[in-house]
Protein backbone atom coordinates (compact mmCIF):
# COMPACT_ATOMS: atom_id res chain seq x y z
CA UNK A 1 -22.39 -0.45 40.33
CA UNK A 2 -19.83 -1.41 37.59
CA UNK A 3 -21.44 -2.97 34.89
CA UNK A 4 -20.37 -6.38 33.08
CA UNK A 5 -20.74 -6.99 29.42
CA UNK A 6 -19.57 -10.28 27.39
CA UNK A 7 -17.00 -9.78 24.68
CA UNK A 8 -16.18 -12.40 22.08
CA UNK A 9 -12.42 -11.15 22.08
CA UNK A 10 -11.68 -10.36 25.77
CA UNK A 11 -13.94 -12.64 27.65
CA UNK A 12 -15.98 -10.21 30.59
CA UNK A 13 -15.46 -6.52 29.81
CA UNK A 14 -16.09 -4.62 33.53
CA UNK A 15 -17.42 -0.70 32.87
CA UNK A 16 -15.79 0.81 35.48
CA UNK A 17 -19.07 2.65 38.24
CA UNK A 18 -18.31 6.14 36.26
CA UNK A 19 -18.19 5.44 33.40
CA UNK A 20 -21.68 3.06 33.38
CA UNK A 21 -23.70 6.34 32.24
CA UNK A 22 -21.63 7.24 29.49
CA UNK A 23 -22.52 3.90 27.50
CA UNK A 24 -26.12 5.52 26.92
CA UNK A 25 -25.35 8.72 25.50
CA UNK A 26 -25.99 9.40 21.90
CA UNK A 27 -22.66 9.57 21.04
CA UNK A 28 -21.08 6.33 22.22
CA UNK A 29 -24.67 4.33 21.14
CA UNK A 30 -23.93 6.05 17.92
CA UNK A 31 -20.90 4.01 17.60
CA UNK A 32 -22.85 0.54 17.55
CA UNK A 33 -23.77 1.72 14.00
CA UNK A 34 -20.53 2.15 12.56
CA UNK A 35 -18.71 -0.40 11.42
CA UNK A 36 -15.41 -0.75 12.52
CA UNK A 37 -13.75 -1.52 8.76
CA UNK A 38 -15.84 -0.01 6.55
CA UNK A 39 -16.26 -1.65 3.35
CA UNK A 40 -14.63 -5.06 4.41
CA UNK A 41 -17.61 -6.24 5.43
CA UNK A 42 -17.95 -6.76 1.48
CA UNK A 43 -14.45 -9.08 1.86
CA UNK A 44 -15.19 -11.02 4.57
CA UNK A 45 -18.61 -11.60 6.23
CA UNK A 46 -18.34 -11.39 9.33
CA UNK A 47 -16.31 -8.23 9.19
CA UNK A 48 -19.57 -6.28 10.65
CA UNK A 49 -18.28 -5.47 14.02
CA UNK A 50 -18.28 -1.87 15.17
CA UNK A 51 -16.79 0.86 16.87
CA UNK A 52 -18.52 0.28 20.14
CA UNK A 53 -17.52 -3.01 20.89
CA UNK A 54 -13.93 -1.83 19.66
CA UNK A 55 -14.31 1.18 22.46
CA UNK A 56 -15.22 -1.04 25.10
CA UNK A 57 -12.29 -3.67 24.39
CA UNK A 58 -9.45 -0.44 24.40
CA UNK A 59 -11.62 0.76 27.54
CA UNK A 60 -10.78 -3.04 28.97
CA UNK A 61 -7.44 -3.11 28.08
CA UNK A 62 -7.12 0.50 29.35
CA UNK A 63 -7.99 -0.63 32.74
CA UNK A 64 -5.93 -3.67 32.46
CA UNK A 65 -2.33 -1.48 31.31
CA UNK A 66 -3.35 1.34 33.71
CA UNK A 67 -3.12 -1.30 37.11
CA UNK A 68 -0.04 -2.74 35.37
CA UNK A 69 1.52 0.70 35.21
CA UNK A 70 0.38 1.91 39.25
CA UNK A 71 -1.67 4.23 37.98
CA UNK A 72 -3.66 6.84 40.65
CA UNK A 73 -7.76 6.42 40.55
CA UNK A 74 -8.00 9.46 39.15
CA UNK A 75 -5.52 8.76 36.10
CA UNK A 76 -7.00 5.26 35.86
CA UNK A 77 -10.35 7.24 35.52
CA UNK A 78 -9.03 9.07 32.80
CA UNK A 79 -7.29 7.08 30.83
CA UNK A 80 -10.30 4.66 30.74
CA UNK A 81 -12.68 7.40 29.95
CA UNK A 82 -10.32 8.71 26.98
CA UNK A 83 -9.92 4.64 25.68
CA UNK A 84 -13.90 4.26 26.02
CA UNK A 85 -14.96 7.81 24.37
CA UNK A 86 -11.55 8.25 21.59
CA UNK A 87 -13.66 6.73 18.59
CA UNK A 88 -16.45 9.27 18.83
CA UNK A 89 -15.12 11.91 16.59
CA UNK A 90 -15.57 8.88 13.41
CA UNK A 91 -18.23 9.26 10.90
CA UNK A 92 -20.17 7.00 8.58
CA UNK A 93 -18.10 3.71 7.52
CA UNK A 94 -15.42 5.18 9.89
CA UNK A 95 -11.93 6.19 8.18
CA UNK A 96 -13.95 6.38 4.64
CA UNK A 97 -16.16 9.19 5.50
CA UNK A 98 -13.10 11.05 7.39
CA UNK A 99 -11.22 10.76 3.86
CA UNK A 100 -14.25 12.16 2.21
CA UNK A 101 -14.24 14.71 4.82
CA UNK A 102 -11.11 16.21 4.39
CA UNK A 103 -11.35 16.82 0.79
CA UNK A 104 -13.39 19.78 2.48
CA UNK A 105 -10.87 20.89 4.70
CA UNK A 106 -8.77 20.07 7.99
CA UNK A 107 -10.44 16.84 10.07
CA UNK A 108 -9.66 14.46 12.52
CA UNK A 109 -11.47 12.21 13.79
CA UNK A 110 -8.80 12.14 17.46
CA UNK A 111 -10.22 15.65 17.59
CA UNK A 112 -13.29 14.97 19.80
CA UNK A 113 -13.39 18.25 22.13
CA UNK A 114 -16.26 19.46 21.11
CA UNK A 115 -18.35 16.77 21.11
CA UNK A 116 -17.16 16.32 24.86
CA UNK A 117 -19.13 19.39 25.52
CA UNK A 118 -22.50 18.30 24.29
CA UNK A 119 -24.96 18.49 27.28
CA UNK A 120 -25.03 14.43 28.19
CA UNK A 121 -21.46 13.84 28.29
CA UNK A 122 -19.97 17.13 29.81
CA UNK A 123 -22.45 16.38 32.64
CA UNK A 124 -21.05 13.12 33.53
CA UNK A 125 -17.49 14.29 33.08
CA UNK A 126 -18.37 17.04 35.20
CA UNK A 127 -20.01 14.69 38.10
CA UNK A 128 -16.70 12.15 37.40
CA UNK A 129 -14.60 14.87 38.49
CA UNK A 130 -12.66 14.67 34.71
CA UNK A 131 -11.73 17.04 32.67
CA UNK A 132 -13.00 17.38 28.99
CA UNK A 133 -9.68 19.18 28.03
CA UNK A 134 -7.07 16.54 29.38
CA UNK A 135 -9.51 13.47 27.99
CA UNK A 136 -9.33 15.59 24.64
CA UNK A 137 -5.59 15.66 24.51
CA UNK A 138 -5.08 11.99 25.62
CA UNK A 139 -6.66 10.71 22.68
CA UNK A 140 -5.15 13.38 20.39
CA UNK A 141 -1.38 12.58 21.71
CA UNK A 142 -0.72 15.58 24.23
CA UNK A 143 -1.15 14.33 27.47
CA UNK A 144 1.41 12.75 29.63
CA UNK A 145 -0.73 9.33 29.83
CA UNK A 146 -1.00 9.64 25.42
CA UNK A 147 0.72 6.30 24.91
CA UNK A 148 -1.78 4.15 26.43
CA UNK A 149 -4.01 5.44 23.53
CA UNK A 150 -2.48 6.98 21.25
CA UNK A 151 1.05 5.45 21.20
CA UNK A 152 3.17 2.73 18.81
CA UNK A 153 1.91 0.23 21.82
CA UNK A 154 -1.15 1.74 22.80
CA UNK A 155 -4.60 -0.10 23.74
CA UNK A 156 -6.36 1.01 20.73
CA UNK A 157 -4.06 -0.73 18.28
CA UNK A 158 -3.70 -3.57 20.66
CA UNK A 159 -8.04 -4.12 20.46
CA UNK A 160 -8.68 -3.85 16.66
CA UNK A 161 -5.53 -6.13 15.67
CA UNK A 162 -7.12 -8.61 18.01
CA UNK A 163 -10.43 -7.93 17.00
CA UNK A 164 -10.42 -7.77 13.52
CA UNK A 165 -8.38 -10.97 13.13
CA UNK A 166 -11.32 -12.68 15.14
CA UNK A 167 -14.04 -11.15 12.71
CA UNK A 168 -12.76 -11.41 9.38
CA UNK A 169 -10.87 -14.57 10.38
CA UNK A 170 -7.63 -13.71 9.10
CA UNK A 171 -4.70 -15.28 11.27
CA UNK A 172 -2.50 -12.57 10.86
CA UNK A 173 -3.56 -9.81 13.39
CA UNK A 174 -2.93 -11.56 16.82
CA UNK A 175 -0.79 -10.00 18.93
CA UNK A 176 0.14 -10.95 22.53
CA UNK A 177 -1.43 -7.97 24.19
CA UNK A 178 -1.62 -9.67 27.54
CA UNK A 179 2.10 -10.42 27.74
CA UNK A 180 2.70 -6.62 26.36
CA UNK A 181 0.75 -5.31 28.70
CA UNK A 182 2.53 -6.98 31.17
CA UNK A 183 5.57 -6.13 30.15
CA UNK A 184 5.09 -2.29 29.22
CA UNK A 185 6.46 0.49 32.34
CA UNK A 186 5.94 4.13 32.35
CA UNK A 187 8.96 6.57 32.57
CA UNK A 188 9.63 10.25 32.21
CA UNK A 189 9.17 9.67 28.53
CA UNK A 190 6.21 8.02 28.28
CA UNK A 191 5.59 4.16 27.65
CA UNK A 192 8.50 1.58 27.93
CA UNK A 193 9.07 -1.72 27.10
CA UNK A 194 11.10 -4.56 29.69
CA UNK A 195 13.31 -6.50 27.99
CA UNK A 196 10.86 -9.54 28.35
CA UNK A 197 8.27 -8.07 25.75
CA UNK A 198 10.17 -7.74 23.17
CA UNK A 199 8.53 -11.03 21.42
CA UNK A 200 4.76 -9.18 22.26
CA UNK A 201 6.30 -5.87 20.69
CA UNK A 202 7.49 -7.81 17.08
CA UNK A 203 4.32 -9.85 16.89
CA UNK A 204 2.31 -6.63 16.97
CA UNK A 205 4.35 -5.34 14.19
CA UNK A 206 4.08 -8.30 12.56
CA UNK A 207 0.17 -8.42 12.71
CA UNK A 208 0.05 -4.16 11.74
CA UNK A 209 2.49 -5.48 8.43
CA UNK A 210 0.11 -8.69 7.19
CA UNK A 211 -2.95 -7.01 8.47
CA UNK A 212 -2.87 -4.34 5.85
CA UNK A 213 -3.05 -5.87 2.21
CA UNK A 214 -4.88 -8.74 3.90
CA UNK A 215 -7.80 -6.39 5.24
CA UNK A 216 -6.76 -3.13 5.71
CA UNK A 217 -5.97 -2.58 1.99
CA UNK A 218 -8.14 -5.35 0.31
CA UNK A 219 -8.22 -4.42 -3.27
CA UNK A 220 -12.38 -4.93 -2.89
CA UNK A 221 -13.11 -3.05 0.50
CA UNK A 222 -10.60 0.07 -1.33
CA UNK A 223 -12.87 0.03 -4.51
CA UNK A 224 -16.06 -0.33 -2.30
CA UNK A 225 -14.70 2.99 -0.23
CA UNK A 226 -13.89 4.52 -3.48
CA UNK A 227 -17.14 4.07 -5.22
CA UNK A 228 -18.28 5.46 -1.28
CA UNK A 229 -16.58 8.91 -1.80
CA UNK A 230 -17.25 9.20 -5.76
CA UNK A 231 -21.00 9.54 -4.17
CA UNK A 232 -20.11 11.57 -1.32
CA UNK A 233 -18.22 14.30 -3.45
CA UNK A 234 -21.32 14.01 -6.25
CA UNK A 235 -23.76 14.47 -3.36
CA UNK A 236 -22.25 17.13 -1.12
CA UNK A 237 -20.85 19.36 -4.65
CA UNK A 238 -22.12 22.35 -3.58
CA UNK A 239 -22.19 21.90 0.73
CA UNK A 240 -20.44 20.39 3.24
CA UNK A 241 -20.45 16.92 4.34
CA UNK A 242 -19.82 18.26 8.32
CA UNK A 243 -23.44 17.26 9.43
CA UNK A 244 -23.08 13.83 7.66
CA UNK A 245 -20.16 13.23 10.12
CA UNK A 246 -22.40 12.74 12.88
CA UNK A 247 -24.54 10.43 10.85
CA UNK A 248 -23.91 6.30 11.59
CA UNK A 249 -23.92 4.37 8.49
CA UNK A 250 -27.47 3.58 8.32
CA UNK A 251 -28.73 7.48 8.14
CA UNK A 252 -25.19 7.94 6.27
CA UNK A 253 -26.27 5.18 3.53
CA UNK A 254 -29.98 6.42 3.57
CA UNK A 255 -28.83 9.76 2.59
CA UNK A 256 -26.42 8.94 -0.35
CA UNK A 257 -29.17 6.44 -1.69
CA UNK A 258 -31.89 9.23 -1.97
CA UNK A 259 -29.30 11.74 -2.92
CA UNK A 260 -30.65 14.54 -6.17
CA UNK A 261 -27.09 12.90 -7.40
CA UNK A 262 -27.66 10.38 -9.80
CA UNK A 263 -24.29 9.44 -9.53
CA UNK A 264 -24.57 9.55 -6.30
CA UNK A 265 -27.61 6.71 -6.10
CA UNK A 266 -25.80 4.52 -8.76
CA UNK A 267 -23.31 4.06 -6.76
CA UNK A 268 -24.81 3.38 -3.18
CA UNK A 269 -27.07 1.42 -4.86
CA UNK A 270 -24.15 -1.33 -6.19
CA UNK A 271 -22.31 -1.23 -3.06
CA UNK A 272 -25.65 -2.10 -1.44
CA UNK A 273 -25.68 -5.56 -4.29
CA UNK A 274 -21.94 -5.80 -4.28
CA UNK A 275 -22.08 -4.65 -7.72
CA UNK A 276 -18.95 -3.20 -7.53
CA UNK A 277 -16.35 -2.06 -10.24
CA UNK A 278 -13.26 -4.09 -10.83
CA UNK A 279 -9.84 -3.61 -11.39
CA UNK A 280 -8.85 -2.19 -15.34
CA UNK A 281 -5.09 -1.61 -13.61
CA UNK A 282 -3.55 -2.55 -10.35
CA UNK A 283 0.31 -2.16 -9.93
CA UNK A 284 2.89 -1.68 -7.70
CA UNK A 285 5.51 0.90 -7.43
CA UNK A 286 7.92 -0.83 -9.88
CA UNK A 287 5.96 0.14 -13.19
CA UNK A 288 5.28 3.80 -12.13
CA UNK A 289 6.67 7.08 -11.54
CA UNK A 290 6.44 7.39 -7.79
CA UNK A 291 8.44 11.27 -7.73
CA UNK A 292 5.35 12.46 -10.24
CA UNK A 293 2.65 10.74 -8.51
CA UNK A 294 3.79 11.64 -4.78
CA UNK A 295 3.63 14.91 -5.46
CA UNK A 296 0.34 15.38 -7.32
CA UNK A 297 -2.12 17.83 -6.00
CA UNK A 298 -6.00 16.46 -5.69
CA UNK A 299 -7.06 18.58 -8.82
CA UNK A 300 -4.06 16.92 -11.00
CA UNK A 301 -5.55 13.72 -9.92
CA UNK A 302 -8.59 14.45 -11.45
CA UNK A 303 -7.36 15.76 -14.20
CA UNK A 304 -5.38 12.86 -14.47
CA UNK A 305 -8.81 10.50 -14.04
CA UNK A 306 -10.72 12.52 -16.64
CA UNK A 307 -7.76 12.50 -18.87
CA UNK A 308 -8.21 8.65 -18.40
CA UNK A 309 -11.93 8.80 -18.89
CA UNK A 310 -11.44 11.01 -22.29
CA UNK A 311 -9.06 8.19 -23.83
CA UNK A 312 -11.49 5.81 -23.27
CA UNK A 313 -14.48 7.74 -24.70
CA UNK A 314 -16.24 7.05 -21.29
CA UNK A 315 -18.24 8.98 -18.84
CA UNK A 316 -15.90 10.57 -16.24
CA UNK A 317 -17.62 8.87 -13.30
CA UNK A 318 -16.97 5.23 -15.14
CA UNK A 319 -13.34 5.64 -13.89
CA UNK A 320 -11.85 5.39 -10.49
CA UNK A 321 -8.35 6.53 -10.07
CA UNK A 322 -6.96 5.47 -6.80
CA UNK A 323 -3.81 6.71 -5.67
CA UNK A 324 -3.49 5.60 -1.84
CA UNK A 325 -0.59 7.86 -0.14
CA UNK A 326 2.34 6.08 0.80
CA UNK A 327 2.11 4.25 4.05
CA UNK A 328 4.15 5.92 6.72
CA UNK A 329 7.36 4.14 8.00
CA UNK A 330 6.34 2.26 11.49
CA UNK A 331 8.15 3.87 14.19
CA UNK A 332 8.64 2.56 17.39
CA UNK A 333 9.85 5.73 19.66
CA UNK A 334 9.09 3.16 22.45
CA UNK A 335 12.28 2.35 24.17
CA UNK A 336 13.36 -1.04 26.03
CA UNK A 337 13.96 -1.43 29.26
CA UNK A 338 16.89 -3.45 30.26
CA UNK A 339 18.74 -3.92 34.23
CA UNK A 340 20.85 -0.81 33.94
CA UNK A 341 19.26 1.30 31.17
CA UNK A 342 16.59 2.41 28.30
CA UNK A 343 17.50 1.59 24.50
CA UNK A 344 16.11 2.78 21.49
CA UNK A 345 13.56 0.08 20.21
CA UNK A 346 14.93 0.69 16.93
CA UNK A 347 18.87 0.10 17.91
CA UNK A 348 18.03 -3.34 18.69
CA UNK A 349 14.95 -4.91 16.68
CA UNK A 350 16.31 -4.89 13.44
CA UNK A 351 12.79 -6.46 12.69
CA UNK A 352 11.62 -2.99 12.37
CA UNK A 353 13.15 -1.79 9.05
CA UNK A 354 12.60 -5.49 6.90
CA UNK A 355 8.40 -4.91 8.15
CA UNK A 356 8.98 -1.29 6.85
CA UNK A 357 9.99 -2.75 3.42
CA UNK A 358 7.17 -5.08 2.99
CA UNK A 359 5.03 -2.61 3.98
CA UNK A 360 6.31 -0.26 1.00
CA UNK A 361 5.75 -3.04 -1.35
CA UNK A 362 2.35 -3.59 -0.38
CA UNK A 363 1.72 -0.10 -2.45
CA UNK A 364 -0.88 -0.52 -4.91
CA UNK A 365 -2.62 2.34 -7.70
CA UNK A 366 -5.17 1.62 -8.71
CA UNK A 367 -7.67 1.98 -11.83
CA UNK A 368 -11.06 0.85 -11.20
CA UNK A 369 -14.25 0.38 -13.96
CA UNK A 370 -17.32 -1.21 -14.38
CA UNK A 371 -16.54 -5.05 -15.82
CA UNK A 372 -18.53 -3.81 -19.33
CA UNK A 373 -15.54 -1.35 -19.98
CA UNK A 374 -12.64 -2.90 -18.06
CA UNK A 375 -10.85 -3.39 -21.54
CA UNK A 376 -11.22 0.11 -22.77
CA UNK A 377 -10.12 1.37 -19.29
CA UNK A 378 -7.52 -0.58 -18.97
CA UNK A 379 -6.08 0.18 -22.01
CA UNK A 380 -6.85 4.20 -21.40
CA UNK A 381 -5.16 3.81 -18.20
CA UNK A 382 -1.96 2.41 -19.20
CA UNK A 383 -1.52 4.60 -22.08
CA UNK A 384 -1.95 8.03 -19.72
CA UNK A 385 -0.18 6.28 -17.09
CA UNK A 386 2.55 5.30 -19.67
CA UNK A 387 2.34 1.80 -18.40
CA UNK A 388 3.27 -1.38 -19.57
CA UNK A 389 0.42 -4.03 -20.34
CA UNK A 390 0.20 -6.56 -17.52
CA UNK A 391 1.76 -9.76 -18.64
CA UNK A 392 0.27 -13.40 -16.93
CA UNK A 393 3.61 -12.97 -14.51
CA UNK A 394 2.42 -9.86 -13.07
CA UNK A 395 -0.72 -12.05 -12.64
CA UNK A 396 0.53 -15.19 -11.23
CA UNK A 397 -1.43 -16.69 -7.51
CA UNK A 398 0.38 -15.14 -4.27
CA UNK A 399 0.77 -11.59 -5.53
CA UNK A 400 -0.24 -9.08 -3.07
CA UNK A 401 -3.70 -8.02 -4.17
């Protein structure tokens, strides 16, 4: 029997008959302890949603898009089992603990074929008649039916916009995804957009583009994640962190907490009282050398952070140096359906390249310090940095923080 479960965001969420069993296995209930943003939680309150409810809402909206598109049984099978089973490769305070992780070497968390081979699931993708390889490559973006999940309109995106706005409350992230849906077709090339949902395309871009320096990017869930991974990389020094990717963020925080790190317990223990460090510098790209800092290497950043630490006669863990890559441009490779033909998305939104600005400008480094040495790091900063002093314009009400 399907199975029916209430969802804030959608309404009733129907688990297809199939895919009923797969809700108890150990690695989808691991998901109901891992929050879906992280540190946000420490932004907005009600930010504590996780990556299960997320999974069933792309599973829903999986469902939904794969009727739209005339999908067989057996694709609508596996696209749904992809959507409900593609956040299982995330670890502890999902994307932080991936970062962490790949200090250490190659990760993904869209690589999930191995866990589809642990005893529970391959059994009931083995009874479902679906195959752990092609439910692999969906939600790593080689499959045929790869836009529905992993796409620039795909499910996934469509679910945490929509979801996240709800739970943080910010009015930013709230796409049309029925009326996209609607409006999306499949062709030789993948995932298409009519004419008609051209409105639902921009407002998703829209939402991805405010989303981020509202939530995505808050300047206190980044220094909360930051202060994460200066315990992580005190903790795991001498080992790998690839068994604490399986943790959720209870065992995850447990761990860190009663780590032999010292450094590591300090700084679990003030996430835990939101006794977090603050901001000694916080700039945009204007006041920096972007061709230097692009192109640093992880052990010039440190270098670069002790250097900071040294001018400031302070410990090397009482600085945070936080150099967030450059967002990638948003592409839409989706193209739009019209009476007689398919158009680049990108030849006729010229919405596209003004959200790609904004988004650039959102870029923020960051210097971060306990608030009894914010003045000495500040000043330490700025002088390795070779930046100027922040003057009360750079710190006027509506900048992007």
């Amino acid at each position: 029997m399907p199975k029916q479960i209430k969802d804030p965001v959608h309404g009733y969420i129907e688990v297809p008959t199939p895919l009923v069993p797969l809700l108890d296995t150990e690695a989808v209930q691991r998901l109901r302890y891992i929050k879906q943003l992280g540190f946000v939680y420490l932004v907005y309150p009600g930010a504590n949603h996780t990556r299960f409810e997320h999974s069933l809402g792309a599973m829903h909206l999986a469902s939904l898009l794969s009727r739209q598109l005339d999908l067989s049984e057996e694709d609508m099978l596996l696209v749904c089992t992809a959507a409900l089973l593609h956040d299982i490769g995330h670890g502890p305070f999902s994307h932080a603990s991936e970062r962490l992780r790949r200090e250490y070497g190659p990760f993904s968390h869209d690589e999930i074929y191995t866990l589809l081979a642990e005893p529970d699931i391959a059994g009931i993708l083995k009874e479902n008649g679906t195959k752990p390889q092609e439910i692999a490559d969906i939600v790593a973006g080689n499959h045929r039916l790869a836009d529905i999940i992993h796409g620039d309109l795909d499910v996934d995106r469509m679910d945490y916009l929509l979801r996240d706005a709800h739970y943080t409350g910010v009015p930013y992230g709230n796409p049309d995804a029925g009326r996209l849906i609607q409006s999306l077709v499949l062709t030789k090339d993948g995932l298409a957009v009519k004419e008609s949902g051209i409105a639902a395309a921009e407002s998703l871009l829209i939402a991805r583009t405010l989303m981020g320096p509202s939530v995505y990017y808050h300047h206190v869930g980044r220094i909360a994640e930051e202060m994460f991974l200066l315990a992580g990389r005190s903790h795991f020094a001498d080992s790998s962190p690839d068994s604490f990717m399986r943790m959720d963020d209870i065992a995850g925080t447990t761990l860190l907490m009663n780590s032999p790190s010292a450094i590591s317990r300090e700084m679990m223990h003030r996430i835990r009282k939101r006794d977090l460090y603050k901001r000694a510098v916080y700039t945009g790209r204007e006041q920096l050398d972007m061709d230097r800092l692009s192109s640093l290497r992880p052990e010039e950043k440190n270098r670069m952070r002790r250097a900071i630490a040294e001018t400031a006669g302070l410990p090397e863990e009482k600085i945070i140096l936080d150099i967030p890559p450059i967002r990638k441009e948003m592409r839409m490779r989706v193209q739009v359906q019209n009476r007689h033909d398919l158009v680049a998305f990108e030849e006729i939104i010229p919405l596209l390249s003004m959200m790609n600005a904004t988004r650039q400008g959102q870029w923020r480094l960051g210097v971060y310090a306990p608030a009894d040495v914010l003045d000495k790091a500040g000043d330490a900063a700025r002088e390795v940095l070779s930046l100027r002093r922040a003057t009360k314009q750079d710190k006027l009400p509506g900048t992007i923080v």
